[in-house]
Protein backbone atom coordinates (compact mmCIF):
# COMPACT_ATOMS: atom_id res chain seq x y z
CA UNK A 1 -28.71 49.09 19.75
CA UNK A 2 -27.38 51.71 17.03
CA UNK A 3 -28.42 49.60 13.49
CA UNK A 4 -24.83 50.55 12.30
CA UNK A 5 -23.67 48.12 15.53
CA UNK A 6 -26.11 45.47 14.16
CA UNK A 7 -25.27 45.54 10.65
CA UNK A 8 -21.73 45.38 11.34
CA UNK A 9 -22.12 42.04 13.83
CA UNK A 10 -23.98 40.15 10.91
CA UNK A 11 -21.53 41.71 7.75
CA UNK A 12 -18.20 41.13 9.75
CA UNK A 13 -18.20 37.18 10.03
CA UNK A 14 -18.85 36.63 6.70
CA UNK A 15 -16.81 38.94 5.06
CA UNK A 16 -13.67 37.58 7.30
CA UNK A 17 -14.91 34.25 5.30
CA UNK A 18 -14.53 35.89 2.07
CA UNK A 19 -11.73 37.84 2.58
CA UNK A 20 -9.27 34.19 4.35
CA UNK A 21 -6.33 33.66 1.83
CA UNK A 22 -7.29 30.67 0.16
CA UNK A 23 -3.73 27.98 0.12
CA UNK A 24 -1.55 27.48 -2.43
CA UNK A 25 -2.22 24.77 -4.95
CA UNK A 26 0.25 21.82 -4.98
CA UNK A 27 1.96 20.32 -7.82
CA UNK A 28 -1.45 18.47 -8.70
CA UNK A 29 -3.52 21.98 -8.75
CA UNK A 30 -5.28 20.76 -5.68
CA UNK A 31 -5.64 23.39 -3.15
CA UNK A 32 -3.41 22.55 0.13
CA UNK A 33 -6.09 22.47 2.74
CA UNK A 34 -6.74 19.35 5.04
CA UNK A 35 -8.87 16.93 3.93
CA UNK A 36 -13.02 17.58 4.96
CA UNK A 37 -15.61 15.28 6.70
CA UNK A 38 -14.17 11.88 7.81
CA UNK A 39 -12.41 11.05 4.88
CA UNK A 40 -9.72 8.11 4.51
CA UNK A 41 -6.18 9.22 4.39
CA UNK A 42 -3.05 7.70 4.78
CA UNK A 43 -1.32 8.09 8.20
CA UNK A 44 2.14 10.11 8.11
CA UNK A 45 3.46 8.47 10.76
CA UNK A 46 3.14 4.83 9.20
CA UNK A 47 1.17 4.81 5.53
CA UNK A 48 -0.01 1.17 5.89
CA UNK A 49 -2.49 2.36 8.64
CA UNK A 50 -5.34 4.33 7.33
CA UNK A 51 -7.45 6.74 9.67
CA UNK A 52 -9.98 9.83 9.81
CA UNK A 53 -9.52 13.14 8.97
CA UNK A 54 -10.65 13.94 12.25
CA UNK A 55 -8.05 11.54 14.13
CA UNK A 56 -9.58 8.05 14.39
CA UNK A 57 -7.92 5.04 12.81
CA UNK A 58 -9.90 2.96 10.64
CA UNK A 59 -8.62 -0.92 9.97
CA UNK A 60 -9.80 -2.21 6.87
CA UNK A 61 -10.84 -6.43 6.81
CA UNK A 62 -12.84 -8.31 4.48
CA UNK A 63 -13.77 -8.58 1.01
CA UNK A 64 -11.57 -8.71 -1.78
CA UNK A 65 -14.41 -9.20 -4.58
CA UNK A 66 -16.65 -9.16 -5.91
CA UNK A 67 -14.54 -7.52 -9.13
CA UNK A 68 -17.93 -7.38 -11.00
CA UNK A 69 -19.82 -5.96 -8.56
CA UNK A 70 -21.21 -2.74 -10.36
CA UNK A 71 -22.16 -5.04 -13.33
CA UNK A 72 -23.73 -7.71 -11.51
CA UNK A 73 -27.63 -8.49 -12.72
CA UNK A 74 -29.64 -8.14 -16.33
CA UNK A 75 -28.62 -4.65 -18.11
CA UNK A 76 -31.27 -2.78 -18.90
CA UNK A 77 -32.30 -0.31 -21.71
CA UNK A 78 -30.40 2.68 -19.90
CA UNK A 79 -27.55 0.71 -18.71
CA UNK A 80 -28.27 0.13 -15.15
CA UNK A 81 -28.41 -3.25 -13.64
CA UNK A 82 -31.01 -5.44 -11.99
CA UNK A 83 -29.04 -6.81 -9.72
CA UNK A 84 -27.87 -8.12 -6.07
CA UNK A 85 -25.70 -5.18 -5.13
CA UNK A 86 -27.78 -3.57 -2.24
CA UNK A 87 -28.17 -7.31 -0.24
CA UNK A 88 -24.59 -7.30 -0.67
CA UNK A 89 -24.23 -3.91 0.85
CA UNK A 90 -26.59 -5.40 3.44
CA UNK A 91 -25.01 -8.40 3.95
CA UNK A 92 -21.50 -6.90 5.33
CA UNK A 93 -23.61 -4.56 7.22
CA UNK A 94 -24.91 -6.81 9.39
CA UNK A 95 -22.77 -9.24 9.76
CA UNK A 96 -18.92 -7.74 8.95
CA UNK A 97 -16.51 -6.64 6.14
CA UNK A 98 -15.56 -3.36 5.47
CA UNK A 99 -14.30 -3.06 1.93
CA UNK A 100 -15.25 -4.25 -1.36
CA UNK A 101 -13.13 -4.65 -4.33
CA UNK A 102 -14.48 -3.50 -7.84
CA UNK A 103 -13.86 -2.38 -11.12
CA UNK A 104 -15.41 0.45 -13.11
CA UNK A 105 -14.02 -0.32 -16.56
CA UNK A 106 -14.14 -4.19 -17.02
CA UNK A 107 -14.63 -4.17 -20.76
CA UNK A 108 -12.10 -3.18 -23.66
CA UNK A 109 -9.66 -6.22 -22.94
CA UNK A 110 -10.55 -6.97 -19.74
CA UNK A 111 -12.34 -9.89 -17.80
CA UNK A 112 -15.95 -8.32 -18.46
CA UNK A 113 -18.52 -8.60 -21.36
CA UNK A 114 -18.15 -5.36 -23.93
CA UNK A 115 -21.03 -3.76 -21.89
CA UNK A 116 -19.31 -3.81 -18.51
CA UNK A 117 -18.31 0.12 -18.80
CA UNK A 118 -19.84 3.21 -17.86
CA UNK A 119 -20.14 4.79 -21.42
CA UNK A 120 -23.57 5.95 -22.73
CA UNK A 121 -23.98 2.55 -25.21
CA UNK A 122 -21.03 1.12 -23.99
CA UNK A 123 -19.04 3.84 -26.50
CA UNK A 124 -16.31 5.93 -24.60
CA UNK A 125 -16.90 8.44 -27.57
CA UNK A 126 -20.12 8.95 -25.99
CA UNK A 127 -19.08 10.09 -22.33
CA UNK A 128 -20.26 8.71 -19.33
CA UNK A 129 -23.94 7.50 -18.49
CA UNK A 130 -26.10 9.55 -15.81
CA UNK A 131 -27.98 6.64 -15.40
CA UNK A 132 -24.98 3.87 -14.62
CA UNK A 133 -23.24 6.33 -12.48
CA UNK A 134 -26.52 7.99 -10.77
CA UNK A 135 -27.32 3.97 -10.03
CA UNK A 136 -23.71 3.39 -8.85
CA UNK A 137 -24.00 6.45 -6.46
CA UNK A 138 -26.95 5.06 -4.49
CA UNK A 139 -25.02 1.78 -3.89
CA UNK A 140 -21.83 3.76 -2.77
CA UNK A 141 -24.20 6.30 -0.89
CA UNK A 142 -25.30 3.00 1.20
CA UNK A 143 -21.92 2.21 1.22
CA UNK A 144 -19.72 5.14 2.50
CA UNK A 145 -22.70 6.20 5.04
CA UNK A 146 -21.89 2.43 6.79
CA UNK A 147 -18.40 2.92 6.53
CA UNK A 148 -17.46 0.22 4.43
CA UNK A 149 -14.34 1.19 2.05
CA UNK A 150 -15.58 1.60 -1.75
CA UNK A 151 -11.81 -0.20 -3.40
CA UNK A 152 -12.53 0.99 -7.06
CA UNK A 153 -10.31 0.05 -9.61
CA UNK A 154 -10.60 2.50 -13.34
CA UNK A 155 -9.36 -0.43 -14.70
CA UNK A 156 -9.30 -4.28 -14.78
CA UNK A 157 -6.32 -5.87 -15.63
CA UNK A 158 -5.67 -6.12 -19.36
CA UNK A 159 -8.57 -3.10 -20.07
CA UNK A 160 -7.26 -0.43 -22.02
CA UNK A 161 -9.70 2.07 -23.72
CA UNK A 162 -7.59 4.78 -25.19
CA UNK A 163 -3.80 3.54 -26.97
CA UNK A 164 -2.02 6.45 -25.99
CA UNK A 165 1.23 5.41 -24.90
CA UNK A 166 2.41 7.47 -21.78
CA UNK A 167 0.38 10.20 -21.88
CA UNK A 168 -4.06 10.52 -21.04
CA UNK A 169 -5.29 11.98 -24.03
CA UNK A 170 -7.97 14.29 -24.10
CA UNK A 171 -11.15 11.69 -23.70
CA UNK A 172 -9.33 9.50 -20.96
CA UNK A 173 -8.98 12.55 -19.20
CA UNK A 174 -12.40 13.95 -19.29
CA UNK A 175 -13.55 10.49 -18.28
CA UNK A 176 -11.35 10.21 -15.45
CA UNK A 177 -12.62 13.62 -14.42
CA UNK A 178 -16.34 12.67 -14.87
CA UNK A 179 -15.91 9.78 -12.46
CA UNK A 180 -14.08 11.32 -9.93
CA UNK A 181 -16.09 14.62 -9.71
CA UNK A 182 -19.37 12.38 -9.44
CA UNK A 183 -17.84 10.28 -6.41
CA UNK A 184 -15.23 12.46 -4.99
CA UNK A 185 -17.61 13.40 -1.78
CA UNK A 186 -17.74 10.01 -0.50
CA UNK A 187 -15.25 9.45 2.72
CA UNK A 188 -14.78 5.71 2.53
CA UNK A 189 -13.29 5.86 -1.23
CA UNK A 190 -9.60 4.52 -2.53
CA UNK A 191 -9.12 4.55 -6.37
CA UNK A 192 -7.03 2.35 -7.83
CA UNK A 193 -5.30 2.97 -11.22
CA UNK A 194 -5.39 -0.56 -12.73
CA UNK A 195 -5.89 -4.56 -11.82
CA UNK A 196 -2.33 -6.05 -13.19
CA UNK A 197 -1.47 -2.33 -14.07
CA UNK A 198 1.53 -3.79 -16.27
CA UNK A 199 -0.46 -5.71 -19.08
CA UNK A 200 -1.65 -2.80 -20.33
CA UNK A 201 -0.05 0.28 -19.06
CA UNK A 202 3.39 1.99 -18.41
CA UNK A 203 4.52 2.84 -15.34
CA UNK A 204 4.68 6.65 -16.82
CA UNK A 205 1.26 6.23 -18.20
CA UNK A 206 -0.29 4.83 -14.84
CA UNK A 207 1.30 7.95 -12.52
CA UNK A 208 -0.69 10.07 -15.54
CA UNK A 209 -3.39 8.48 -14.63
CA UNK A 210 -2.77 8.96 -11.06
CA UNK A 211 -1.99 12.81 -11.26
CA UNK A 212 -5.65 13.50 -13.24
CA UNK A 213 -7.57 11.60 -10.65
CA UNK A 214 -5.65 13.43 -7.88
CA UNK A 215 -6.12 17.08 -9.69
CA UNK A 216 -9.83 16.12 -9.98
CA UNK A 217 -10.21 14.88 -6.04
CA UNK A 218 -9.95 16.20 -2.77
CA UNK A 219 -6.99 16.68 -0.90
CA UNK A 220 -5.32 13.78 0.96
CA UNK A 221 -7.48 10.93 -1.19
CA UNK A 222 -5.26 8.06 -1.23
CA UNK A 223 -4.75 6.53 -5.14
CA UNK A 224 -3.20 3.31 -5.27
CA UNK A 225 -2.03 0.85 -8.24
CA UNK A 226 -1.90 -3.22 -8.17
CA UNK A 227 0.71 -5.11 -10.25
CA UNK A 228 1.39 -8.81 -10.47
CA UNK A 229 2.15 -10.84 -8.20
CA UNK A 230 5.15 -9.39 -5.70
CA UNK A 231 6.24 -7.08 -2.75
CA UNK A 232 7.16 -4.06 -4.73
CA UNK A 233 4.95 -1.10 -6.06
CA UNK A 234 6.42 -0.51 -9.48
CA UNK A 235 4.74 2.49 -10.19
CA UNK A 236 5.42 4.51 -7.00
CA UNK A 237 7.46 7.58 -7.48
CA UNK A 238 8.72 10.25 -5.03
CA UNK A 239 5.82 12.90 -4.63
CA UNK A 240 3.69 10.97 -6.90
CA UNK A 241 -0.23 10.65 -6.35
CA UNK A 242 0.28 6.73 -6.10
CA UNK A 243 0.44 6.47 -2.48
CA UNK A 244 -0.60 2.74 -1.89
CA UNK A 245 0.19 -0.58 -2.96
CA UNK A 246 -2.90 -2.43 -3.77
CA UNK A 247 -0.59 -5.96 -3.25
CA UNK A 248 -1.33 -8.96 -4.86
CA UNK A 249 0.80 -11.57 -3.43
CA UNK A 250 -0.32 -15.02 -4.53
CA UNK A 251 1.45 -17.67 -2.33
CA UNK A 252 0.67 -20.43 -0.20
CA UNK A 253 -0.86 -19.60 3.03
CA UNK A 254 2.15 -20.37 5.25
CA UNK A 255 4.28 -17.65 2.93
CA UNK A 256 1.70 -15.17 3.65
CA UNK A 257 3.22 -13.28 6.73
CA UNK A 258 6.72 -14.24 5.35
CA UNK A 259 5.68 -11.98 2.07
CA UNK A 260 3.31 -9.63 3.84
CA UNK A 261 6.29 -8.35 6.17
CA UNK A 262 8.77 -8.25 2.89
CA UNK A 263 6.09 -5.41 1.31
CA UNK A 264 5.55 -3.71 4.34
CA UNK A 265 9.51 -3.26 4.93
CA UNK A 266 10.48 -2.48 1.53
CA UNK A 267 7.60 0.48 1.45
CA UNK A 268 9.68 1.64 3.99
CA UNK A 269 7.44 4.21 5.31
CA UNK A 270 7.20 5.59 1.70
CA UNK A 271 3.46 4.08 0.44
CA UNK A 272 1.19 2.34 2.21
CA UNK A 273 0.03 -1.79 1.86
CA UNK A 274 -2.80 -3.28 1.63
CA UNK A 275 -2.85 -6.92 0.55
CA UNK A 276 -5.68 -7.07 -1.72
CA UNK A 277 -5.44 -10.47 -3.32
CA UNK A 278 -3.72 -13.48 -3.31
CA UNK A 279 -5.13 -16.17 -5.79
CA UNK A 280 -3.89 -18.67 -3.43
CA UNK A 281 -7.41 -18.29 -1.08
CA UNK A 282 -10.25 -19.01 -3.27
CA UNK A 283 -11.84 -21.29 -2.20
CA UNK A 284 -10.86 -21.19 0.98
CA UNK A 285 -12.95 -22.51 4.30
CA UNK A 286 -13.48 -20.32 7.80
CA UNK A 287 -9.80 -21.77 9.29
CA UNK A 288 -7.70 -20.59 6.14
CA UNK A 289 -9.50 -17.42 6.36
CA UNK A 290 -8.58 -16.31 10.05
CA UNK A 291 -5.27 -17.74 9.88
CA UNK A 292 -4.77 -15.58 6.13
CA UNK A 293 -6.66 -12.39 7.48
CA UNK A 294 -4.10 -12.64 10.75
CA UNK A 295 -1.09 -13.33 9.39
CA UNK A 296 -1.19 -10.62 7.20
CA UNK A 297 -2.18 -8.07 9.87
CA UNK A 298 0.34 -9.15 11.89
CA UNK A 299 3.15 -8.20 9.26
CA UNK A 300 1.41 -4.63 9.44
CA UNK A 301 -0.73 -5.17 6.24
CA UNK A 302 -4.25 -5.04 6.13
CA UNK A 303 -6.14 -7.90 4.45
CA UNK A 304 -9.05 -8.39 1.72
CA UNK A 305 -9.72 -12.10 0.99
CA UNK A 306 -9.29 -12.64 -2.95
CA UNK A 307 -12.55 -14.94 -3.46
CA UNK A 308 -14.87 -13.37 -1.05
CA UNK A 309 -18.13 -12.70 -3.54
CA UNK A 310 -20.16 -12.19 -0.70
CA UNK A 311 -23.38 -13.59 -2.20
CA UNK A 312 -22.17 -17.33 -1.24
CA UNK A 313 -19.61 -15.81 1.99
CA UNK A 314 -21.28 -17.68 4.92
CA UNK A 315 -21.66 -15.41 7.57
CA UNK A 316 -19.92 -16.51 10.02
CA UNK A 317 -16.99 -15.50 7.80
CA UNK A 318 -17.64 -12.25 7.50
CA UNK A 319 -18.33 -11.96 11.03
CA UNK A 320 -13.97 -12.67 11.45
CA UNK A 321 -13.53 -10.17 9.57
CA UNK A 322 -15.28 -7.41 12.04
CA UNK A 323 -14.34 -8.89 15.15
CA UNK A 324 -10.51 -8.33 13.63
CA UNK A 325 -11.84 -4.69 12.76
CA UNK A 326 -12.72 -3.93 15.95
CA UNK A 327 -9.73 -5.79 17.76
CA UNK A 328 -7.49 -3.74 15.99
CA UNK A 329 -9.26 -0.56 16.36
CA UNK A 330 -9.56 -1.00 19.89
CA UNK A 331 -5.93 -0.97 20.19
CA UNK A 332 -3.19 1.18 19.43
CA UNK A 333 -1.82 -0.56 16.89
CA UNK A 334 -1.02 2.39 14.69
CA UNK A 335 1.93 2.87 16.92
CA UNK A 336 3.35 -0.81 16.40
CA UNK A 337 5.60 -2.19 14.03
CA UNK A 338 6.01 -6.42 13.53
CA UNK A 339 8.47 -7.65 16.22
CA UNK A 340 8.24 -11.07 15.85
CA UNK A 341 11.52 -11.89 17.27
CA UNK A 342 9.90 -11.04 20.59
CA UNK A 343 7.43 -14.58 20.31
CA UNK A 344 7.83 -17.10 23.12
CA UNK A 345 6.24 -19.90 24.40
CA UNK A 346 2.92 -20.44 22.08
CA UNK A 347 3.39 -17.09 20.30
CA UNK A 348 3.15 -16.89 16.85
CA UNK A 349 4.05 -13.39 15.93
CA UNK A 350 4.05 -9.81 17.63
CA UNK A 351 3.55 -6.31 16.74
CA UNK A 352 4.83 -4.19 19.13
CA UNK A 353 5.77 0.13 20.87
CA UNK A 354 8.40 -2.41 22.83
CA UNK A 355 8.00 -1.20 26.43
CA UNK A 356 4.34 0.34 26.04
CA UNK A 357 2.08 -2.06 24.26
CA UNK A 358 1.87 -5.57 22.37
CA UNK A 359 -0.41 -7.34 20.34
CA UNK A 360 0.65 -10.91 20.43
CA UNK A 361 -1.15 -13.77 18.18
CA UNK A 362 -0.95 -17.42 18.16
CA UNK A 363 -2.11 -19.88 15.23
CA UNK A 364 -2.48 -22.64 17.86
CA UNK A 365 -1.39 -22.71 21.54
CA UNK A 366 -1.89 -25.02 24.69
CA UNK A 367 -1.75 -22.98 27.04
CA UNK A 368 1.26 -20.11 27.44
CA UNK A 369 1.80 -17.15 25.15
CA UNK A 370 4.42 -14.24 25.78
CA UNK A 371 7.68 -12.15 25.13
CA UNK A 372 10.67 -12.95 25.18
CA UNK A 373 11.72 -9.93 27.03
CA UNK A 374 9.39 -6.95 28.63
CA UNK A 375 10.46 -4.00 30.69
CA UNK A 376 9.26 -4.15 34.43
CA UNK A 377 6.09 -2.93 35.12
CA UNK A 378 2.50 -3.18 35.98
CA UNK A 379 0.39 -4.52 32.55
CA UNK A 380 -2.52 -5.23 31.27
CA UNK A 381 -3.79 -8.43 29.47
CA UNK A 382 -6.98 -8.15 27.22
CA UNK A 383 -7.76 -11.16 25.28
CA UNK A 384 -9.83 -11.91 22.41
CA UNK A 385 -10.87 -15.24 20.15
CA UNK A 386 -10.44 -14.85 16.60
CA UNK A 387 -13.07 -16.69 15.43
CA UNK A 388 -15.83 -16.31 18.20
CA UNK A 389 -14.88 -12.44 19.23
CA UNK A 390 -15.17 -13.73 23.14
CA UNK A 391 -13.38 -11.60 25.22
CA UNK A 392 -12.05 -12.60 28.77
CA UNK A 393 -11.87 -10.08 31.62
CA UNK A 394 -8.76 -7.83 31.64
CA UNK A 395 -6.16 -9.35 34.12
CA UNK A 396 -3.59 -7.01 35.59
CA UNK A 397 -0.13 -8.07 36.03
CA UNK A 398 2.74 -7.07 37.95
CA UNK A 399 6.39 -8.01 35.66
CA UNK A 400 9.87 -7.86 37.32
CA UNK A 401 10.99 -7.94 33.94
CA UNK A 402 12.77 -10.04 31.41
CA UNK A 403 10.94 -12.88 29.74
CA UNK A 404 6.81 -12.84 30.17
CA UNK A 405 4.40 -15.03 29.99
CA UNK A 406 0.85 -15.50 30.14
CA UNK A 407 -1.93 -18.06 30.35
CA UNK A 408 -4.51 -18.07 27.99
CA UNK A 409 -8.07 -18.04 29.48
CA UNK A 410 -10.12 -21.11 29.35
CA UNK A 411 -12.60 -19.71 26.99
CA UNK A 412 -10.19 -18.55 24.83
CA UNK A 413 -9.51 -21.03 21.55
CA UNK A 414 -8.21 -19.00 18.99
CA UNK A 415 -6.56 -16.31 20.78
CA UNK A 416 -4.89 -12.92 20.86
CA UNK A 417 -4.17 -10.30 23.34
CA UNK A 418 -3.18 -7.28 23.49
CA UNK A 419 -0.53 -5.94 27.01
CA UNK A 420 -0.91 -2.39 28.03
CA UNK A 421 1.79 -1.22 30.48
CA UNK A 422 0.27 1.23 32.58
């Protein structure tokens, strides 16, 4: 072959790579290409629901602590800690969980001791430890490579570095930078402005926040913000990078879904919701967690149990909180929205495509579950216990339509099912 021919086949490829238009940076000065690898974004169909780059949905259930977790153990000399965080990683691992809740700035005003920061002698004039943050990117290297969301919070509530009013001064804003550039690669990774973002910051200075972290990130990372107690995300703003409510909804455990479906119907489509605490569950045993974790989901918000440390979380309590995972992402419950006017017999609540699929729940039941109404057709029943993950055969049904109901299978204590029509 002439060497001209050769030369050509190896040059051409790459310089069509050098030569593509690169796209237009958006209002952040983040380039407008989709995001890469299997990060977590934000459906556009329905915000609440998270899901992969590449397509998959992704339901997020479990921890909601532990808020310390990156300053958990004896400090040393360099800052790091000797402590418990990689058998926590562990412990969801094997047994269930898929998010942890932490903070990275826990000092200055907040809940932490003055050492529970990232600075280089616990100084923010200094800059940002390579030690701490080298340490805290092995733990979130175990973490994002099992999948488990990394919930990281700049701030906790009350802990405020820089007095700058509304605006991120210079040092903020090479710290915000710093952190983000070291962790911005990992897939399973929502920030989160501030714990109880209103004690120390304005809603002006929290979307300034916002737009650094999103100028300094990849394209499509969700940033979300947490307020007290309440259905409404304060700080949320038309085309702002605050994209999620981080919900902390602190009511009894029979207002849960009540509250859960107020949030998820005043985002409207506009932000996403995550409930990621409610006060009201420390302490709570294996039944208050299943019935908090589904009542929640079942209002279309995904749950993280305030109180989970995970050091003390019996397993068998995490373990609810994958075989809800899975449930969910076995399903096609992107595509539903909470119908509960559609409960009969047993039936607690409903999300619902009416006409295509269901997922019906029930916090106790005899016997029957069903709708109230269901299009003829031929459907099918797949049933699962909450707290065991048992799973019954799938039973195919023929409807004439109207009012359906089912009989829940023998094995089946803590149930709920999911109806395809075919």
């Amino acid at each position: 072959m002439d060497k001209r021919v050769v030369l050509a086949c190896v040059l051409l490829p790459a310089l069509v790579i050098i030569m593509a238009p690169k796209a237009a940076p958006d209002r952040h000065g983040r380039d407008l290409a989709p995001p890469a690898g299997d990060m977590l974004v934000a459906d556009p169909r329905s915000p609440s629901w998270l899901m992969r780059k590449g397509g998959a949905h992704v339901f997020i259930s479990g921890p909601g602590d532990p808020e310390d977790f990156l300053y958990r153990g004896v400090r040393r000399a360099d800052g790091t800690r000797d402590g418990d965080q990689e058998r926590l990683i562990r412990k969801l691992i094997e047994h269930g969980g898929n998010c942890i809740y932490m903070q990275a700035v826990r000092s200055h005003g907040g809940d932490g001791k003055p050492d529970h920061n990232p600075f280089i002698d616990s100084d923010p004039s200094r800059g940002v430890s390579a030690p701490i943050i080298d340490q805290w990117e092995r733990w979130f290297d175990l973490v994002d490579r099992n999948r488990i969301l990394i919930y990281l919070f700049v701030y906790d509530d009350s802990a405020r570095v820089w007095n700058t009013g509304d605006t991120v001064g210079a040092e903020e804003r090479s710290f915000l930078q710093a952190l983000v550039r070291r962790f911005r690669h990992h897939d399973n990774l929502i920030w989160v402005v501030a714990e109880e973002a209103e004690e120390a910051y304005t809603v002006r200075r929290c979307q300034a926040i916002a737009d650094v972290i999103a100028a300094a990130d990849r394209p499509g990372r969700i940033i979300a913000n947490h307020h007290h107690s309440g259905t409404e995300l304060k700080s949320w703003r038309p085309g702002g990078a605050i994209t999620q409510f981080a919900m902390q909804l602190n009511v009894p455990l029979d207002e849960v879904h009540t509250g859960a479906l107020e949030a998820y119907r005043r985002a409207a489509g506009r932000y996403g919701v995550l409930y990621a605490e409610n006060t009201e569950m420390a302490d709570a045993d294996a039944d208050m967690v299943r019935r908090f974790i589904w009542a929640s989901a079942m209002a279309g918000v995904m749950p993280m149990l305030y109180g989970c440390d995970i050091a003390s979380t019996p397993p068998a309590m995490l373990r609810m909180f994958r075989i809800q995972q899975r449930f969910f992402e076995a399903t096609d419950y992107h595509t539903m929205i909470p119908h509960d006017e559609l409960a009969s017999e047993d039936s607690t609540w409903v999300l619902a495509n009416p006409g295509k699929s269901y997922i019906i729940y029930a916090e106790q039941t005899n016997e029957q579950m069903g709708l109230r109404d269901a299009p003829r057709g031929t459907y099918v029943a797949e049933w699962t216990d909450t707290v065991t993950g048992t799973s019954a055969a799938r039973r195919r049904l023929f409807h004439s339509g109207g009012p359906l109901r089912l009989t829940v299978p023998q094995d089946i204590a803590h149930p709920v099912v999911r109806i395809r029509r075919r």
